[in-house]
C-alpha atoms as a PDB file:
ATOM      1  CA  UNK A   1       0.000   0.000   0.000  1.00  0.00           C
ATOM      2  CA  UNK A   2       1.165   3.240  -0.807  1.00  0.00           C
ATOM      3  CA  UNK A   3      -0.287   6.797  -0.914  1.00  0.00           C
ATOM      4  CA  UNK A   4       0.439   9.314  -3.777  1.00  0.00           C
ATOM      5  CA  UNK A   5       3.059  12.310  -3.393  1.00  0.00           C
ATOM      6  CA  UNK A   6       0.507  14.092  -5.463  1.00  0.00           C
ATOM      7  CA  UNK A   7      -1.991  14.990  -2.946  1.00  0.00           C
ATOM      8  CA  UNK A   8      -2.630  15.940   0.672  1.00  0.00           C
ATOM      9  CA  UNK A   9      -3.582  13.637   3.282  1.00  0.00           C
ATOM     10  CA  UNK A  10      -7.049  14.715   3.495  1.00  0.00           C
ATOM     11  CA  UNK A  11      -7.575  14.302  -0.383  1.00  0.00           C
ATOM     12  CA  UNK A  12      -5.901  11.015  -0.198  1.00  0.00           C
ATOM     13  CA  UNK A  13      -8.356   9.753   2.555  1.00  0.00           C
ATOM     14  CA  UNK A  14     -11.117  11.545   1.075  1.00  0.00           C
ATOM     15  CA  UNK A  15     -10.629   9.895  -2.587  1.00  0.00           C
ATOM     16  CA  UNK A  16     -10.857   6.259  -0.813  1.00  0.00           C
ATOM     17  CA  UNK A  17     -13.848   7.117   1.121  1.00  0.00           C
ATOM     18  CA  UNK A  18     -15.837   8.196  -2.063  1.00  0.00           C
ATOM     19  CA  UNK A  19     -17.846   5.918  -3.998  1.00  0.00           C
ATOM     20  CA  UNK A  20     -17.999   5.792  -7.329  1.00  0.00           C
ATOM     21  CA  UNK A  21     -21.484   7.278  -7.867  1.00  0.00           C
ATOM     22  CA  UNK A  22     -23.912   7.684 -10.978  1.00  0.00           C
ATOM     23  CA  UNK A  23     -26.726   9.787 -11.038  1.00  0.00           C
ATOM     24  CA  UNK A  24     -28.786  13.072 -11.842  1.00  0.00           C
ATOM     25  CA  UNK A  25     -26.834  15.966 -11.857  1.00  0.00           C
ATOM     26  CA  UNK A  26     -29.613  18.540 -12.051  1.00  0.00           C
ATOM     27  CA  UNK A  27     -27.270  21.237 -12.797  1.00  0.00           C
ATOM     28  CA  UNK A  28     -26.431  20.013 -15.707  1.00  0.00           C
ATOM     29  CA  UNK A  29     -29.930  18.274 -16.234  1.00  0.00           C
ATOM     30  CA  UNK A  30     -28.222  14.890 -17.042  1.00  0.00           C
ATOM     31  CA  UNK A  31     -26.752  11.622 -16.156  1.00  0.00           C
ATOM     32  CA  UNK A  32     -23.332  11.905 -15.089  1.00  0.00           C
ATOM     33  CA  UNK A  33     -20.958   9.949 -12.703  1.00  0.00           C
ATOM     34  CA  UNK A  34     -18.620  11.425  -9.921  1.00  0.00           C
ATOM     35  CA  UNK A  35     -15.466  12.932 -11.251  1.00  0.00           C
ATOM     36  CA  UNK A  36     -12.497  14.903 -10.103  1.00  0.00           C
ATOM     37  CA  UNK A  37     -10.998  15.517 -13.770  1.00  0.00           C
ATOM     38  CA  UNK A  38     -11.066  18.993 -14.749  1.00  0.00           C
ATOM     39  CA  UNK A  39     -11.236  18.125 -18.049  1.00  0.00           C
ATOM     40  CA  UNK A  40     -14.715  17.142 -17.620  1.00  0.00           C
ATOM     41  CA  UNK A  41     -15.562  20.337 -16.391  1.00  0.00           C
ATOM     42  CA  UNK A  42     -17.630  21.246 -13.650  1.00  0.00           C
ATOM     43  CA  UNK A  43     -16.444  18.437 -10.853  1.00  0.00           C
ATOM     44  CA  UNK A  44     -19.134  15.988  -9.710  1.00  0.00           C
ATOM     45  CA  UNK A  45     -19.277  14.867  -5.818  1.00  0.00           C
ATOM     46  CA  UNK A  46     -21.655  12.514  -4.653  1.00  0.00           C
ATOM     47  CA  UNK A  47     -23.776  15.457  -2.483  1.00  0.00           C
ATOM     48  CA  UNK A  48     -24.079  17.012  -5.953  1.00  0.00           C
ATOM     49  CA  UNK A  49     -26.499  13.972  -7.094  1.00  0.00           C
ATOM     50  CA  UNK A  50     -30.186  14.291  -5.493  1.00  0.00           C
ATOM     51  CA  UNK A  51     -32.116  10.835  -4.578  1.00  0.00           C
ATOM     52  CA  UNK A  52     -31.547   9.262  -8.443  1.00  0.00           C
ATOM     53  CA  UNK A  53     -28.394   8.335  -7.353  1.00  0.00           C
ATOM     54  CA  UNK A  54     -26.282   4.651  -7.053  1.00  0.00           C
ATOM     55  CA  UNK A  55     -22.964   3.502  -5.797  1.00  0.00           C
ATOM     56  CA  UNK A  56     -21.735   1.734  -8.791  1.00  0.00           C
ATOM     57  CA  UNK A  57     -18.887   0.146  -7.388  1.00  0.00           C
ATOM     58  CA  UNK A  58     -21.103  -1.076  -4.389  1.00  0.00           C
ATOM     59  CA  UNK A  59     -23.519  -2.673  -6.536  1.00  0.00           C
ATOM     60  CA  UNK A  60     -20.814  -4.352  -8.356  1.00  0.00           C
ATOM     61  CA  UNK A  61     -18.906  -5.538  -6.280  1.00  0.00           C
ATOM     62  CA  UNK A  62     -21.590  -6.868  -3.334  1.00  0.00           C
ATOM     63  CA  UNK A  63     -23.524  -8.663  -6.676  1.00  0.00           C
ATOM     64  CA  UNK A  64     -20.375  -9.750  -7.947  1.00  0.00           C
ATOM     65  CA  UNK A  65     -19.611 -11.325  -4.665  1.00  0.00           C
ATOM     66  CA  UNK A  66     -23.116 -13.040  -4.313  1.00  0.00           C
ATOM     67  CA  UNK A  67     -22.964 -14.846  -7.544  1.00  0.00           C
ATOM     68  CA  UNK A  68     -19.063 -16.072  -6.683  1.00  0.00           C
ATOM     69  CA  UNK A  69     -20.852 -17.361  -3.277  1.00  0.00           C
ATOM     70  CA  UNK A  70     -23.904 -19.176  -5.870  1.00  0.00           C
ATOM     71  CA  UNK A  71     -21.325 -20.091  -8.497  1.00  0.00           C
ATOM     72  CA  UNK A  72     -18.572 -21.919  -5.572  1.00  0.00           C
ATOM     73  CA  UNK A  73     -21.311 -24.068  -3.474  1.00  0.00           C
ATOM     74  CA  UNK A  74     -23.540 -24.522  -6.403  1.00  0.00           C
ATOM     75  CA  UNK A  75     -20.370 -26.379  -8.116  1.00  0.00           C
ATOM     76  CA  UNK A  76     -18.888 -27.820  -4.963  1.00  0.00           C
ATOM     77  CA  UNK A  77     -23.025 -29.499  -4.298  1.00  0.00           C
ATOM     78  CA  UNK A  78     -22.518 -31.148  -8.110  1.00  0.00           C
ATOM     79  CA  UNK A  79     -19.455 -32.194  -7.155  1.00  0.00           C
ATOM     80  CA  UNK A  80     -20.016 -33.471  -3.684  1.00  0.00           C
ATOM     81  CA  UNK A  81     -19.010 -37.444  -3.096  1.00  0.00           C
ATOM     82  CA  UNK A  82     -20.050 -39.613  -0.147  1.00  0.00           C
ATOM     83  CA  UNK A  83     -16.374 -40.792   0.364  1.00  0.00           C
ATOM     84  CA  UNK A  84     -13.797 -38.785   1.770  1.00  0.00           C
ATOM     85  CA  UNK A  85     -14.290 -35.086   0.417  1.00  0.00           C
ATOM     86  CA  UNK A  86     -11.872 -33.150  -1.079  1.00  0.00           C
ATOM     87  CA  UNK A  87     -11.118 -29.724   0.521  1.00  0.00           C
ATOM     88  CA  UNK A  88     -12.986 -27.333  -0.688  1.00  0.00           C
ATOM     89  CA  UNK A  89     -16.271 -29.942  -0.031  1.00  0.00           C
ATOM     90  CA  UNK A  90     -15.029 -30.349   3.513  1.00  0.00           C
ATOM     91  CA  UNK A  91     -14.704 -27.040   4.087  1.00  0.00           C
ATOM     92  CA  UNK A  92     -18.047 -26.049   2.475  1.00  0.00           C
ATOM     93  CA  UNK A  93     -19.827 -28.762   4.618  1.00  0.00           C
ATOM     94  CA  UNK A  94     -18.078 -27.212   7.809  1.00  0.00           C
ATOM     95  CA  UNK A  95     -19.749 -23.643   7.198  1.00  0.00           C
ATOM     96  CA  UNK A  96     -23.222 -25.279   6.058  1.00  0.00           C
ATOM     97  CA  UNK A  97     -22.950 -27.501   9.636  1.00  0.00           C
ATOM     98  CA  UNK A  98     -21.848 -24.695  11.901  1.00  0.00           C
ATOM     99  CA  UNK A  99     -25.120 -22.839  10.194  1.00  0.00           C
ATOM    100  CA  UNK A 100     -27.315 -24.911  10.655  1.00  0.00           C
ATOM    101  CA  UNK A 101     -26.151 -25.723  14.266  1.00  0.00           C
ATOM    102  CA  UNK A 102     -27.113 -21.967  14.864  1.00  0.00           C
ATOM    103  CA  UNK A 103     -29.879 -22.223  13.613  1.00  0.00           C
ATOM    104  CA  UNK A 104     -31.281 -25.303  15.390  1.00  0.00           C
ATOM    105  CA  UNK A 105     -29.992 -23.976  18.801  1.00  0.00           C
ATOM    106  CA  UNK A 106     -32.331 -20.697  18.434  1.00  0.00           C
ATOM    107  CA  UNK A 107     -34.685 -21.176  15.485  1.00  0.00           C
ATOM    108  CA  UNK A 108     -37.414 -23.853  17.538  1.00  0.00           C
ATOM    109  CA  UNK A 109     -39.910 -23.547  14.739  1.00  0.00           C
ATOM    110  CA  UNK A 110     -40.201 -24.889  11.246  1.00  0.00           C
ATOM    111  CA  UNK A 111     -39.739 -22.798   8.401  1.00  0.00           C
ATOM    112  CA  UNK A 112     -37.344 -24.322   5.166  1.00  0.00           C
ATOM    113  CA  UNK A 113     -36.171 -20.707   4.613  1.00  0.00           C
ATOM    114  CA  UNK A 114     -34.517 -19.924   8.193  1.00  0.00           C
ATOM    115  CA  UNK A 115     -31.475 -22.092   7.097  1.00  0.00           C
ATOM    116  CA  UNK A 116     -30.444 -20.884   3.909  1.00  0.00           C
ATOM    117  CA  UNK A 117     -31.560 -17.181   4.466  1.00  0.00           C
ATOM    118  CA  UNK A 118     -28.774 -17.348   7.108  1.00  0.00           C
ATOM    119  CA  UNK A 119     -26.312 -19.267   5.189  1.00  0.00           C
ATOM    120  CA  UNK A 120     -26.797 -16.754   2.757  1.00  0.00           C
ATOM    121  CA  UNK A 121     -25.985 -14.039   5.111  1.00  0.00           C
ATOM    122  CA  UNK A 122     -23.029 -15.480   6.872  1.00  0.00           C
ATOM    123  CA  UNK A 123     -21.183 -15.980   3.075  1.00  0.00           C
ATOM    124  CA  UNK A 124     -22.075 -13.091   1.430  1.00  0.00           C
ATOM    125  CA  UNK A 125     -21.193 -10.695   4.138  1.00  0.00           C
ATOM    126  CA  UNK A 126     -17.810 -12.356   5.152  1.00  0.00           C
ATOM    127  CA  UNK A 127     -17.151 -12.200   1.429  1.00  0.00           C
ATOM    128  CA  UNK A 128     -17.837  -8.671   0.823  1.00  0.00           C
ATOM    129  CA  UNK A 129     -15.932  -7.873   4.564  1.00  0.00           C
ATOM    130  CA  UNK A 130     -12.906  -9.885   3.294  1.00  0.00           C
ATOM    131  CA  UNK A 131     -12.679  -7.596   0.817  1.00  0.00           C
ATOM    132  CA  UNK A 132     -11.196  -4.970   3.122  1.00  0.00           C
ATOM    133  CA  UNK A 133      -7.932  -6.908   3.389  1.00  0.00           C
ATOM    134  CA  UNK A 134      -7.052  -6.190  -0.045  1.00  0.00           C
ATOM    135  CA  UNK A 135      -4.443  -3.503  -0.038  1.00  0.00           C
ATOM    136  CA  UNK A 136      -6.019  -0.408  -0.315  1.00  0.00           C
ATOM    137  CA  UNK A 137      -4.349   0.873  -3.516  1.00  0.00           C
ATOM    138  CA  UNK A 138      -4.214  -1.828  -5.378  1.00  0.00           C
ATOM    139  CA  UNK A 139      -7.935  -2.278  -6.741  1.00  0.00           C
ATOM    140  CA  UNK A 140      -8.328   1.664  -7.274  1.00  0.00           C
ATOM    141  CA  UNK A 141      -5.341   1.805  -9.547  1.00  0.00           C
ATOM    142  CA  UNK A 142      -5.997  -0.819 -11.680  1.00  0.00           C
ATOM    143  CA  UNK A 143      -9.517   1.388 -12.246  1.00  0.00           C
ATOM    144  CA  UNK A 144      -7.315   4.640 -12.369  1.00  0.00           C
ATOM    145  CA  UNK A 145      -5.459   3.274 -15.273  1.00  0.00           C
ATOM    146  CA  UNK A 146      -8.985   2.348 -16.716  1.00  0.00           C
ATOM    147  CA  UNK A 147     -10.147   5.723 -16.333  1.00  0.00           C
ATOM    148  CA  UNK A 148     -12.265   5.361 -13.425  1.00  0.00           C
ATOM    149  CA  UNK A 149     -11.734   7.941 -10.696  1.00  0.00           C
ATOM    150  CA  UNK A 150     -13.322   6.241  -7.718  1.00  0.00           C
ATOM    151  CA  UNK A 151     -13.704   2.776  -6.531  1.00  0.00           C
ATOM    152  CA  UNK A 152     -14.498   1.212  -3.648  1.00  0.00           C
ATOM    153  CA  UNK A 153     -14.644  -2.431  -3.201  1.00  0.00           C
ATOM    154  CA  UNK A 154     -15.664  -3.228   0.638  1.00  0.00           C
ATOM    155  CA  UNK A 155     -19.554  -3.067  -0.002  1.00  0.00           C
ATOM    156  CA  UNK A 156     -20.196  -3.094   3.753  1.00  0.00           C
ATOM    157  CA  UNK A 157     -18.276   0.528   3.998  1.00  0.00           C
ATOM    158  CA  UNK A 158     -21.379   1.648   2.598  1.00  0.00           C
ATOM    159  CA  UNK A 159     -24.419   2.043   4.704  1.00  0.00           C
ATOM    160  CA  UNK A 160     -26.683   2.184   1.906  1.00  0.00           C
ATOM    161  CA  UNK A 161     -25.666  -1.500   1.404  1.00  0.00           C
ATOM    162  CA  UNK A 162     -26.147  -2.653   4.801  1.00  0.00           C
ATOM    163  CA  UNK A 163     -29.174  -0.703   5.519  1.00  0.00           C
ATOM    164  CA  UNK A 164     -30.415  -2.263   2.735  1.00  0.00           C
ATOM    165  CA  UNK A 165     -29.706  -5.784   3.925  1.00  0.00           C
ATOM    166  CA  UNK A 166     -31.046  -4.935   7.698  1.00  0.00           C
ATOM    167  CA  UNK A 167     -34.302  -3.952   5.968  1.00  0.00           C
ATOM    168  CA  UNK A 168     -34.276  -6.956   3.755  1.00  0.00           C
ATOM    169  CA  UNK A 169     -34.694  -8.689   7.000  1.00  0.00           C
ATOM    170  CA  UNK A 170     -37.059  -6.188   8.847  1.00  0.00           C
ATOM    171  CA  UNK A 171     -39.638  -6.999   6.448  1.00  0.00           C
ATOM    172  CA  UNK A 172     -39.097 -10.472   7.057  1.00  0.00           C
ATOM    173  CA  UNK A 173     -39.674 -10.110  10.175  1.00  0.00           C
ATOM    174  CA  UNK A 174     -42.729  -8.191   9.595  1.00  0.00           C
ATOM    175  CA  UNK A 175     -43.890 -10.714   7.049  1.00  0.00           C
ATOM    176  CA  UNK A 176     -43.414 -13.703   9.604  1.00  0.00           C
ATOM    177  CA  UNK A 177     -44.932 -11.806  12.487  1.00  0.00           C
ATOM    178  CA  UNK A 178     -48.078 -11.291  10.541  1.00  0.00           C
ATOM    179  CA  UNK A 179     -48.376 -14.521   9.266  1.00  0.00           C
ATOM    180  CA  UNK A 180     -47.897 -16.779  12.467  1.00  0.00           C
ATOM    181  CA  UNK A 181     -49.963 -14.657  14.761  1.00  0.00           C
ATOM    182  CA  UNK A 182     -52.760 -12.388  12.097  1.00  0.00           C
ATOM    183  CA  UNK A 183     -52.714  -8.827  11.491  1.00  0.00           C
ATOM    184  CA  UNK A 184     -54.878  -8.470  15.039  1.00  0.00           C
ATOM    185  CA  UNK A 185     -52.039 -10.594  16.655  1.00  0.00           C
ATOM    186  CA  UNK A 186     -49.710  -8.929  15.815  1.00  0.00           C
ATOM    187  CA  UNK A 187     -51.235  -5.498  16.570  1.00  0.00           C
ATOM    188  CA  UNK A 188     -52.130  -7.226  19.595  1.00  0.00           C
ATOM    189  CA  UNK A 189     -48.377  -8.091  20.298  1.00  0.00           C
ATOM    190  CA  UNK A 190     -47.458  -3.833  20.009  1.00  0.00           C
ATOM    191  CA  UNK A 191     -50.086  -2.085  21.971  1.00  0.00           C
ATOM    192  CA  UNK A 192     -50.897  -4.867  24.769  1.00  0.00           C
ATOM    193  CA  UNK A 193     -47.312  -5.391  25.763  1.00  0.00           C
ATOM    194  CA  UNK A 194     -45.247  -4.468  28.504  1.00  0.00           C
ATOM    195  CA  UNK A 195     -48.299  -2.664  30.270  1.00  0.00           C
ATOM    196  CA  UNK A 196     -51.136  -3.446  29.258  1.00  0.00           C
ATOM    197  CA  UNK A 197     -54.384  -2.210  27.852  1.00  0.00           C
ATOM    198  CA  UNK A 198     -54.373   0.463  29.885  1.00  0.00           C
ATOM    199  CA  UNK A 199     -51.354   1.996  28.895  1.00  0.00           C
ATOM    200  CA  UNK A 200     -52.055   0.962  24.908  1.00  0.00           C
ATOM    201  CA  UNK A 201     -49.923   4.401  23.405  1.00  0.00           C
ATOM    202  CA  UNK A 202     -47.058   3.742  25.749  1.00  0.00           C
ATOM    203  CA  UNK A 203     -47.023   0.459  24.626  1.00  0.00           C
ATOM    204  CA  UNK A 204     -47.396   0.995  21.039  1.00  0.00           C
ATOM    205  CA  UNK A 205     -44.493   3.637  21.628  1.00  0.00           C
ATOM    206  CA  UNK A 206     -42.106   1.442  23.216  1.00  0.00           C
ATOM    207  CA  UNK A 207     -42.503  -1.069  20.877  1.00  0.00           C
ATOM    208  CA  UNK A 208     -42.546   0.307  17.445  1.00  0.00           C
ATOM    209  CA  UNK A 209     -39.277   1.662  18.740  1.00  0.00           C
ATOM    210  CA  UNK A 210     -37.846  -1.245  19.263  1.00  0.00           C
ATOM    211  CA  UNK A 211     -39.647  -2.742  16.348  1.00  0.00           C
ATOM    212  CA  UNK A 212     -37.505  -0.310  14.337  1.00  0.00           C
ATOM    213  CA  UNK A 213     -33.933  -0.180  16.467  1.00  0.00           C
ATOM    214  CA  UNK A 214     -33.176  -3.619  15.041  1.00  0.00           C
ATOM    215  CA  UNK A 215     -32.797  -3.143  11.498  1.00  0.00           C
ATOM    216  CA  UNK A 216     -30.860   0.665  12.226  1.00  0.00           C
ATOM    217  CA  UNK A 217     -28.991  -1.037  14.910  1.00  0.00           C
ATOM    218  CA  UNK A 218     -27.991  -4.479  12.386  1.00  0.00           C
ATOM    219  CA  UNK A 219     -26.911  -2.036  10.228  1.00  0.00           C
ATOM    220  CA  UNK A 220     -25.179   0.114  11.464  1.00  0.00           C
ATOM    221  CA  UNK A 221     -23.149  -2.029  13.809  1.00  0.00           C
ATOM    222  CA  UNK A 222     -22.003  -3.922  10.495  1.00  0.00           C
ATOM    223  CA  UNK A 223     -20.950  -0.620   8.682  1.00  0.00           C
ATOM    224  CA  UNK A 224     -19.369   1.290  11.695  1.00  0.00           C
ATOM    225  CA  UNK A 225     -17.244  -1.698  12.414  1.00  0.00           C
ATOM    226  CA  UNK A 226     -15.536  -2.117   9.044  1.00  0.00           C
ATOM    227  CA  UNK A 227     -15.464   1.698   7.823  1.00  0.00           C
ATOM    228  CA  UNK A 228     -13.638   1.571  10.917  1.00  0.00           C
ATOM    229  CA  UNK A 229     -11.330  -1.158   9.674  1.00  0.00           C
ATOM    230  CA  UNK A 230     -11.093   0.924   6.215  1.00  0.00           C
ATOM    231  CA  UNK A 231     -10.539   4.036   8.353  1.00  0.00           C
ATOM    232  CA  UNK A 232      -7.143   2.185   9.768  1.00  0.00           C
ATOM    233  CA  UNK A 233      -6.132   0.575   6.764  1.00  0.00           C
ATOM    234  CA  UNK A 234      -6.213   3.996   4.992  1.00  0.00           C
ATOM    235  CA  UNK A 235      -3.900   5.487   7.960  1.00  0.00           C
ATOM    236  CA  UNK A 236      -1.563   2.972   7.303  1.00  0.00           C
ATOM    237  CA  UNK A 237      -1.819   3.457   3.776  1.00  0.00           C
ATOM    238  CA  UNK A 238      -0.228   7.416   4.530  1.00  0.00           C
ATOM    239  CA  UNK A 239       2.888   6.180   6.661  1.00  0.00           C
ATOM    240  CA  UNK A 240       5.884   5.727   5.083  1.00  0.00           C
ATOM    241  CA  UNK A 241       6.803   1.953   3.255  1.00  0.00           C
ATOM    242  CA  UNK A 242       8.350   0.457   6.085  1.00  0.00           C
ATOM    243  CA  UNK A 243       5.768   0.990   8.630  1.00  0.00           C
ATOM    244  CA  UNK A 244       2.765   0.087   6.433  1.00  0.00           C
ATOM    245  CA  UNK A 245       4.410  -3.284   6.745  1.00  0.00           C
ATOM    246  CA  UNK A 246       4.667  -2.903  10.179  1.00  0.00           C
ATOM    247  CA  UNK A 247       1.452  -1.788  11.065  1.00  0.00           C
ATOM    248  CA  UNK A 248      -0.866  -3.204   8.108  1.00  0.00           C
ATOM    249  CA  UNK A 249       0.662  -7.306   8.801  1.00  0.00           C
ATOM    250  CA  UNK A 250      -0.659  -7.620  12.599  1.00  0.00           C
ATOM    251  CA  UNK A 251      -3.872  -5.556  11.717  1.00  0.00           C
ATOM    252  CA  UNK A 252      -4.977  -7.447   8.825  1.00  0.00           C
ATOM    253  CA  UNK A 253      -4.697 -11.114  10.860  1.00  0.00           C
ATOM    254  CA  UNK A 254      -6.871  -9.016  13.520  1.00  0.00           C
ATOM    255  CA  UNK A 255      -9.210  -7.771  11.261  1.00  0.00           C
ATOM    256  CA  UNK A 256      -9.668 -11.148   9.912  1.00  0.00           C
ATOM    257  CA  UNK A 257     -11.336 -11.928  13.530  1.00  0.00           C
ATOM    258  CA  UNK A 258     -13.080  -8.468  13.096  1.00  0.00           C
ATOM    259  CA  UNK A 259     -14.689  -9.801   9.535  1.00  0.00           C
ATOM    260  CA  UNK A 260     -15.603 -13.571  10.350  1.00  0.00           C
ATOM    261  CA  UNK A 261     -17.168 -12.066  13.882  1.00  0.00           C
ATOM    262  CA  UNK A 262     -19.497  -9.220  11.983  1.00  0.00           C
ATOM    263  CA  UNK A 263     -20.536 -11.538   9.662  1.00  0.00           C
ATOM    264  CA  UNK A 264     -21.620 -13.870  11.907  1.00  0.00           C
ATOM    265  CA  UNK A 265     -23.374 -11.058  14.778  1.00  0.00           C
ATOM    266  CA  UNK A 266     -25.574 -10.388  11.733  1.00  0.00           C
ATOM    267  CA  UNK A 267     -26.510 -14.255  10.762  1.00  0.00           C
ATOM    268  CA  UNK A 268     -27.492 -14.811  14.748  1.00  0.00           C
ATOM    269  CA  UNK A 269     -29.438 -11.643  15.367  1.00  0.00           C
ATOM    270  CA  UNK A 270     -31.462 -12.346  11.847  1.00  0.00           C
ATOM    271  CA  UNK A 271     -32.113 -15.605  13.546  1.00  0.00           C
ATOM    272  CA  UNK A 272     -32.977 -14.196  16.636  1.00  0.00           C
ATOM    273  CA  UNK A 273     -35.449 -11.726  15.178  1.00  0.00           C
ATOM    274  CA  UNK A 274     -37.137 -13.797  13.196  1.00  0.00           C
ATOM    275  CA  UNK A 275     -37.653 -17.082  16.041  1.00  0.00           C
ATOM    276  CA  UNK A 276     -39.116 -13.856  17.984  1.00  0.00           C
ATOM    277  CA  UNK A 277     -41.328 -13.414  14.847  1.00  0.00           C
ATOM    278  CA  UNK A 278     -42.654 -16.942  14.623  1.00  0.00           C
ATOM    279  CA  UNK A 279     -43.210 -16.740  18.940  1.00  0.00           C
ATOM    280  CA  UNK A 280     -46.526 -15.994  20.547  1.00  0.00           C
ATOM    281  CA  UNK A 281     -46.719 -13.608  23.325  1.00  0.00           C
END
């Protein structure tokens, strides 16, 4: 990893915290992407863009990353033998057993989606997390060279991408709630509870709070913990040669812990919410 002499500090760190963003630039009345090249004129941020906006190089890289999760287990299931697997298989069937043992010790209900919903979630957000231990200048070069200003490639740096997957499983939980217990059950379940009838708008209150703290709170624990790991790895990135190696060795082998353990908060608490959606109160 190594910064540029070219710029300051602040634009260094700034550049690696921007997304590459496309969108309506309404004063120029068209589509444009982020830029920082004169030479295209007026420069684009991402505040410039109003709500028809999108992280490109989010979307890219968190779908890129989902079909490389579909693509490896889909290929290591056809593959699969009943004698001694290989490595890859045994390792596969070690993350698909320590899922499912999750799952079993909180999920007491039946539902065939619990268990790969949170398979799903475990891979695909270690994936995009591992990401972050890619040295930082390496992947934004290669798109420098291709003309592309901005790139990020740790998806869950963005909150728009893990607010999107906390909500993803808010309306889950919604969804469940509704359909084990009825619409009146439900209703039942956030104005009768903690204090009850009497007390039906302090209820309601309490609850629709907490009803909506734990998709904020899933996603925002995921993002602030690795832009925080970003954060670092960009520090590094500023120090001179031989104390990036220094400094970026023993924090990468941490953050590996940081990455597997994020992943995995998220996978348990979407199993938590949702046994709490399938159980009557």
């Amino acid at each position: 990893m190594a910064s540029s002499d070219t710029v300051t500090s602040s634009e260094y760190i700034s550049h690696h915290l921007t997304n590459l963003t496309f969108g309506y630039h309404e004063a120029s009345e068209s589509w444009r992407f982020v830029n920082t090249d004169p030479s295209h004129g007026e420069v684009i941020m991402p505040g410039d863009f109003g709500f028809w906006a999108i992280h490109v190089d989010t979307m890219l890289w968190s779908v890129g990353l989902g079909i490389l999760f579909l693509w490896l287990f889909r290929s290591v299931a056809k593959k699969a033998t009943s004698g001694v697997p290989g490595g890859t298989q045994n390792f596969i069937e070690t993350i698909i057993e320590f899922v499912d043992d999750n799952v079993k010790g909180i999920f007491h209900h039946k539902n065939p989606v619990i268990a790969p919903l949170s398979l799903t979630i475990f891979v695909w957000i270690f994936l995009m997390n591992l990401m972050d231990l890619v040295p930082i200048d390496w992947v934004p070069y290669v798109a420098a060279q291709m003309g592309i200003g901005y790139m990020k490639i740790v998806p869950t740096t963005d909150p728009n991408a893990t607010l999107g997957m906390a909500f993803s499983v808010f309306f889950l939980i919604i969804y469940y709630s509704i359909k084990q217990k009825g619409v009146s059950g439900f209703l039942a379940e956030l104005s009768l509870q903690p204090m009850g009838k009497w007390m039906i708008p302090f209820n309601l209150f309490l609850e629709v709070v907490g009803l909506l703290a734990k998709p904020i709170s899933l996603a925002l624990r995921l993002f602030g913990n690795m832009y925080a790991g970003e954060m670092i790895f960009i520090l590094i990135a500023l120090l001179p040669f031989w104390a990036q190696w220094v400094l970026s060795v023993p924090w990468a082998i941490f953050h590996i812990l940081v990455i597997t353990l994020q992943a995995f908060i998220f996978m348990v608490l979407t199993i938590v919410y949702l046994a709490m959606a399938h159980d009557d109160h």
